[in-house]
C-alpha atoms as a PDB file:
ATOM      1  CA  UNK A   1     -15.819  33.633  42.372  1.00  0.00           C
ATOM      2  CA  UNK A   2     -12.433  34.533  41.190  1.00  0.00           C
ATOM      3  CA  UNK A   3     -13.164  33.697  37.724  1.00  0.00           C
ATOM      4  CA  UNK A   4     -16.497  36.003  38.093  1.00  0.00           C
ATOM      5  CA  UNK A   5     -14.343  39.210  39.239  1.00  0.00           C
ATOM      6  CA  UNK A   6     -11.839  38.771  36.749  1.00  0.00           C
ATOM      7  CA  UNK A   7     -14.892  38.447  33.452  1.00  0.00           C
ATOM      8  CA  UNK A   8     -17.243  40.439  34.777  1.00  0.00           C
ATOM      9  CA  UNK A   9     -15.188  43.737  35.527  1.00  0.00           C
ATOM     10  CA  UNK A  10     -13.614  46.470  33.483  1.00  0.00           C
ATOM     11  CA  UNK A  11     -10.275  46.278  36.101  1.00  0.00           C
ATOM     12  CA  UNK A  12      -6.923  45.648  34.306  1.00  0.00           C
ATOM     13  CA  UNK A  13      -5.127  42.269  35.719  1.00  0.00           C
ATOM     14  CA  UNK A  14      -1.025  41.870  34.759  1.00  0.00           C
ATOM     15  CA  UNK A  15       1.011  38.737  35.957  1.00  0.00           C
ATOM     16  CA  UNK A  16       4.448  37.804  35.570  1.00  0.00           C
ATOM     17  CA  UNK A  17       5.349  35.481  32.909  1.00  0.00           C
ATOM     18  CA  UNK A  18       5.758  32.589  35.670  1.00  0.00           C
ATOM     19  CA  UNK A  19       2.085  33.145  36.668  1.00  0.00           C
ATOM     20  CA  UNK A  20       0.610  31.243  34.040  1.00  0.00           C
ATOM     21  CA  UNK A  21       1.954  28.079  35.590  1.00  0.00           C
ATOM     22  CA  UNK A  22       0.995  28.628  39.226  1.00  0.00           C
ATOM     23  CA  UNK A  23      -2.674  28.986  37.488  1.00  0.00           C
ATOM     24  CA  UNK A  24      -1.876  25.112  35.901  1.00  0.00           C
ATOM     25  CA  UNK A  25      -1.470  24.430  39.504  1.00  0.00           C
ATOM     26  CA  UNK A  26      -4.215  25.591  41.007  1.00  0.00           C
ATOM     27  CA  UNK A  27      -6.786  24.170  37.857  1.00  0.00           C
ATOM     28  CA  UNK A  28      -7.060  20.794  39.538  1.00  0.00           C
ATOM     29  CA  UNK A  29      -8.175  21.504  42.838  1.00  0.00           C
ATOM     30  CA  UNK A  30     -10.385  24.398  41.153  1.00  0.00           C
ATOM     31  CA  UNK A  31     -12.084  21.311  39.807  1.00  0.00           C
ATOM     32  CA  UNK A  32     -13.285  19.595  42.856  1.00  0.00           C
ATOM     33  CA  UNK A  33     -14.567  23.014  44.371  1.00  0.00           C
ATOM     34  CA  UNK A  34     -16.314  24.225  41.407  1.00  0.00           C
ATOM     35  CA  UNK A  35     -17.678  20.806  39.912  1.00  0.00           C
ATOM     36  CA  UNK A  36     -16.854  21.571  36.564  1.00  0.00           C
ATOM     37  CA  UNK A  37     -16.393  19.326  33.484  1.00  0.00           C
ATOM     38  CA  UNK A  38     -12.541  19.863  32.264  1.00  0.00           C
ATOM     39  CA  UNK A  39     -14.165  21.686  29.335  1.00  0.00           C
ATOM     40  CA  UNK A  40     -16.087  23.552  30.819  1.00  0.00           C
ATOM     41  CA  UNK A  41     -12.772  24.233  33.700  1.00  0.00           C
ATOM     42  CA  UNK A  42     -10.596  24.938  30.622  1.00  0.00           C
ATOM     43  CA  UNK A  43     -13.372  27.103  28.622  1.00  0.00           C
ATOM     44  CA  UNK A  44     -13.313  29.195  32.368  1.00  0.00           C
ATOM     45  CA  UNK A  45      -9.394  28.992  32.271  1.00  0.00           C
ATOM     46  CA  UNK A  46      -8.735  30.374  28.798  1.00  0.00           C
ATOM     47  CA  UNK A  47     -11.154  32.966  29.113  1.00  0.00           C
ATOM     48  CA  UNK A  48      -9.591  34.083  32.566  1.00  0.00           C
ATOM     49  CA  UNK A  49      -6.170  34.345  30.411  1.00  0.00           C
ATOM     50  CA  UNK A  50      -7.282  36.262  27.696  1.00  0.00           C
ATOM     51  CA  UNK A  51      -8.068  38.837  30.927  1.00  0.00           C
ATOM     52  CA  UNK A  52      -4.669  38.916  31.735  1.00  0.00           C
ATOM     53  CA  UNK A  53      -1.369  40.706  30.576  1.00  0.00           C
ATOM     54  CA  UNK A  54       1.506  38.602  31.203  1.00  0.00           C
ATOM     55  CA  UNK A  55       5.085  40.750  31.815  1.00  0.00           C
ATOM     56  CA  UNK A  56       8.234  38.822  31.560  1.00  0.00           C
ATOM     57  CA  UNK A  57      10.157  39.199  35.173  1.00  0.00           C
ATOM     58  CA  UNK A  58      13.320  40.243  33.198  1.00  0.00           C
ATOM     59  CA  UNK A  59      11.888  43.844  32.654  1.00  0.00           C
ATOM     60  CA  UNK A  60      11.317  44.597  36.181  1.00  0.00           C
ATOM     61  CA  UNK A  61      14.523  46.705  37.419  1.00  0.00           C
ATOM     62  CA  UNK A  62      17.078  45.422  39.938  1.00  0.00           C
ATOM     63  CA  UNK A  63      15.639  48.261  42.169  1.00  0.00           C
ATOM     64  CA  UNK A  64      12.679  46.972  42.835  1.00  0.00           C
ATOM     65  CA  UNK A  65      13.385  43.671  43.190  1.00  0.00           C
ATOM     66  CA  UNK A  66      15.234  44.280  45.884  1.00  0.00           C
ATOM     67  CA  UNK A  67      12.989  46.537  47.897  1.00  0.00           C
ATOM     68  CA  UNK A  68      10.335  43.885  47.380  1.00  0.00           C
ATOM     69  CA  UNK A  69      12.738  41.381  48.429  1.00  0.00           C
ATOM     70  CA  UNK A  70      13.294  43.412  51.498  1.00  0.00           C
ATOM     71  CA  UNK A  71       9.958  44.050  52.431  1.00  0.00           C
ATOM     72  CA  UNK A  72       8.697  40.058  52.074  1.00  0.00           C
ATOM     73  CA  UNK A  73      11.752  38.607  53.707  1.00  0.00           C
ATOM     74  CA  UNK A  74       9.845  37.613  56.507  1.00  0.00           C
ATOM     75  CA  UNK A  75       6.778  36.675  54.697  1.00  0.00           C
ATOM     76  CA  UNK A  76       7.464  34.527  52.157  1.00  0.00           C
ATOM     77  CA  UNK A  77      10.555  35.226  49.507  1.00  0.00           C
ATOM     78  CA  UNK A  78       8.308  33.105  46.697  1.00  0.00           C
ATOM     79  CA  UNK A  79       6.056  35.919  46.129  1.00  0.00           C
ATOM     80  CA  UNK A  80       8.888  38.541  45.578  1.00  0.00           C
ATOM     81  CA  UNK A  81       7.881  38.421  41.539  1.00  0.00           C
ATOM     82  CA  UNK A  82       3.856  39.743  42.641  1.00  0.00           C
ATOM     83  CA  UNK A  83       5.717  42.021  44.885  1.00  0.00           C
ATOM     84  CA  UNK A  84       8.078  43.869  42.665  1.00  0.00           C
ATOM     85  CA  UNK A  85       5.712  44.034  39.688  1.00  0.00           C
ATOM     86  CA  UNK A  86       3.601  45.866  41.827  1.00  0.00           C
ATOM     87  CA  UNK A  87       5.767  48.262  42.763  1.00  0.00           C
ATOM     88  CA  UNK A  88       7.007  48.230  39.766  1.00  0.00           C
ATOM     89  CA  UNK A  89       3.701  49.172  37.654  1.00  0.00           C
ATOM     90  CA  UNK A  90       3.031  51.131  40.691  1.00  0.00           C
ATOM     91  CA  UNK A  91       0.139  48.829  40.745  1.00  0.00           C
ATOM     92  CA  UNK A  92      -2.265  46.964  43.660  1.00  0.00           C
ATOM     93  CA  UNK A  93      -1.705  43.596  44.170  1.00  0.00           C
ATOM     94  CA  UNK A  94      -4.642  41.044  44.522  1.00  0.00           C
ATOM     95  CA  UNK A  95      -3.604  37.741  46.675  1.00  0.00           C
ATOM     96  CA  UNK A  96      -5.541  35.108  47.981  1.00  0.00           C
ATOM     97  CA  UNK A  97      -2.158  34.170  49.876  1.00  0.00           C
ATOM     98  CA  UNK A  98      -3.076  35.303  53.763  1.00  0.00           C
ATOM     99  CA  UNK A  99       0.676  34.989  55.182  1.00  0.00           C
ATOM    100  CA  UNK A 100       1.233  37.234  52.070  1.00  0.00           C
ATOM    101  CA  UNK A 101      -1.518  40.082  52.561  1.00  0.00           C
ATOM    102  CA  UNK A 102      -1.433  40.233  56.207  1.00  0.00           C
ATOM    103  CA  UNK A 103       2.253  40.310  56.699  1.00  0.00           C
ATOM    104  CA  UNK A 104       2.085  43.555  53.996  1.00  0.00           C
ATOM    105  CA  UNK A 105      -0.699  44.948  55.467  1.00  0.00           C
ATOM    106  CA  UNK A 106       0.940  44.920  58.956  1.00  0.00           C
ATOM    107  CA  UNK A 107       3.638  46.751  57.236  1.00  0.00           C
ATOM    108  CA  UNK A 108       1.343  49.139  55.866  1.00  0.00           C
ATOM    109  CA  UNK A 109       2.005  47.970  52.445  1.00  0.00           C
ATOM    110  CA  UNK A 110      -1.422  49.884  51.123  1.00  0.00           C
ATOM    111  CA  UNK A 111      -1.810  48.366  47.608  1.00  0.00           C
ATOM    112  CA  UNK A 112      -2.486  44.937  48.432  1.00  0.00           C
ATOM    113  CA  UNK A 113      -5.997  43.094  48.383  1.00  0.00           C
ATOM    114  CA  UNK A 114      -7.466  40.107  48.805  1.00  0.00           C
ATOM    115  CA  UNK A 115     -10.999  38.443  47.712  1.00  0.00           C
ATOM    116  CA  UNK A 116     -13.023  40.273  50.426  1.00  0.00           C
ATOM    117  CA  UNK A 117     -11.997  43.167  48.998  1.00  0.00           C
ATOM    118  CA  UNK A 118     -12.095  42.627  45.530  1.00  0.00           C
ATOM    119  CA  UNK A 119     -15.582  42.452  45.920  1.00  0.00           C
ATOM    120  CA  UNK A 120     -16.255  45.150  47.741  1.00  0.00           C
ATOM    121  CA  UNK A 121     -14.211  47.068  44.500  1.00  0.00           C
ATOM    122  CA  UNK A 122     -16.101  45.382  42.374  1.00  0.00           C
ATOM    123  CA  UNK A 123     -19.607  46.080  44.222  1.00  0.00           C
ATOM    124  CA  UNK A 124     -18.262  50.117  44.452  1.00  0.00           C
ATOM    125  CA  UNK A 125     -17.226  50.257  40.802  1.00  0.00           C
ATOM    126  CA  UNK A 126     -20.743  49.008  39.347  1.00  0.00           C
ATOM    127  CA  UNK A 127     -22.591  51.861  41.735  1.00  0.00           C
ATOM    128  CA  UNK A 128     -20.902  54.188  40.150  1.00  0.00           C
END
């Protein structure tokens, strides 16, 4: 499904630079749930890439790594890089992570989504 939202839209999608390896990460479990070959896994993978802007972490200002920093804290300090390139691209910010989107949701963080509602985006954008 993710793979389907990210090909199949006209949305813009920017990662850090240290992105690309949590996506290594994830590849081999994505291959027991979707039943792929590894071509056709790593056909999916590079095409998902070529979707993506990768923005080395070094850009983002002090600033906002440290009101990002502040607002995760209690969430989950790991994800500070999503965090502050978000605010810094005054961006949204899609996560599958729950601890991640609920803990910023319950602090009214209103720029972050999850999979639900990517597809409820996606399902608005092609009415229109």
């Amino acid at each position: 499904m993710t793979s389907f939202l990210i090909l199949k839209t006209s949305l813009t999608f920017i990662a850090t630079n240290t992105c690309d390896l949590k996506f290594v990460s994830i590849g081999t479990s994505s291959k027991k749930i979707s039943k792929l070959t590894d071509l056709e896994l790593e056909t999916a993978y590079e095409k998902m890439l070529a979707k993506l802007t990768f923005i080395n972490e070094e850009l983002i200002p002090q600033n906002d790594w440290e009101k990002a920093e502040a607002l995760i804290t209690d969430i989950d300090l790991d994800d500070a890089d999503f965090v502050a390139l978000t605010r810094y691209l005054k961006a949204s910010l899609w996560t599958g992570d729950k601890p991640l989107y609920q803990g910023l949701k319950a602090k009214r963080f209103r720029t972050v989504y999850n999979m639900q509602d990517m597809i409820k985006l996606r399902k608005r954008l092609t009415r229109e």
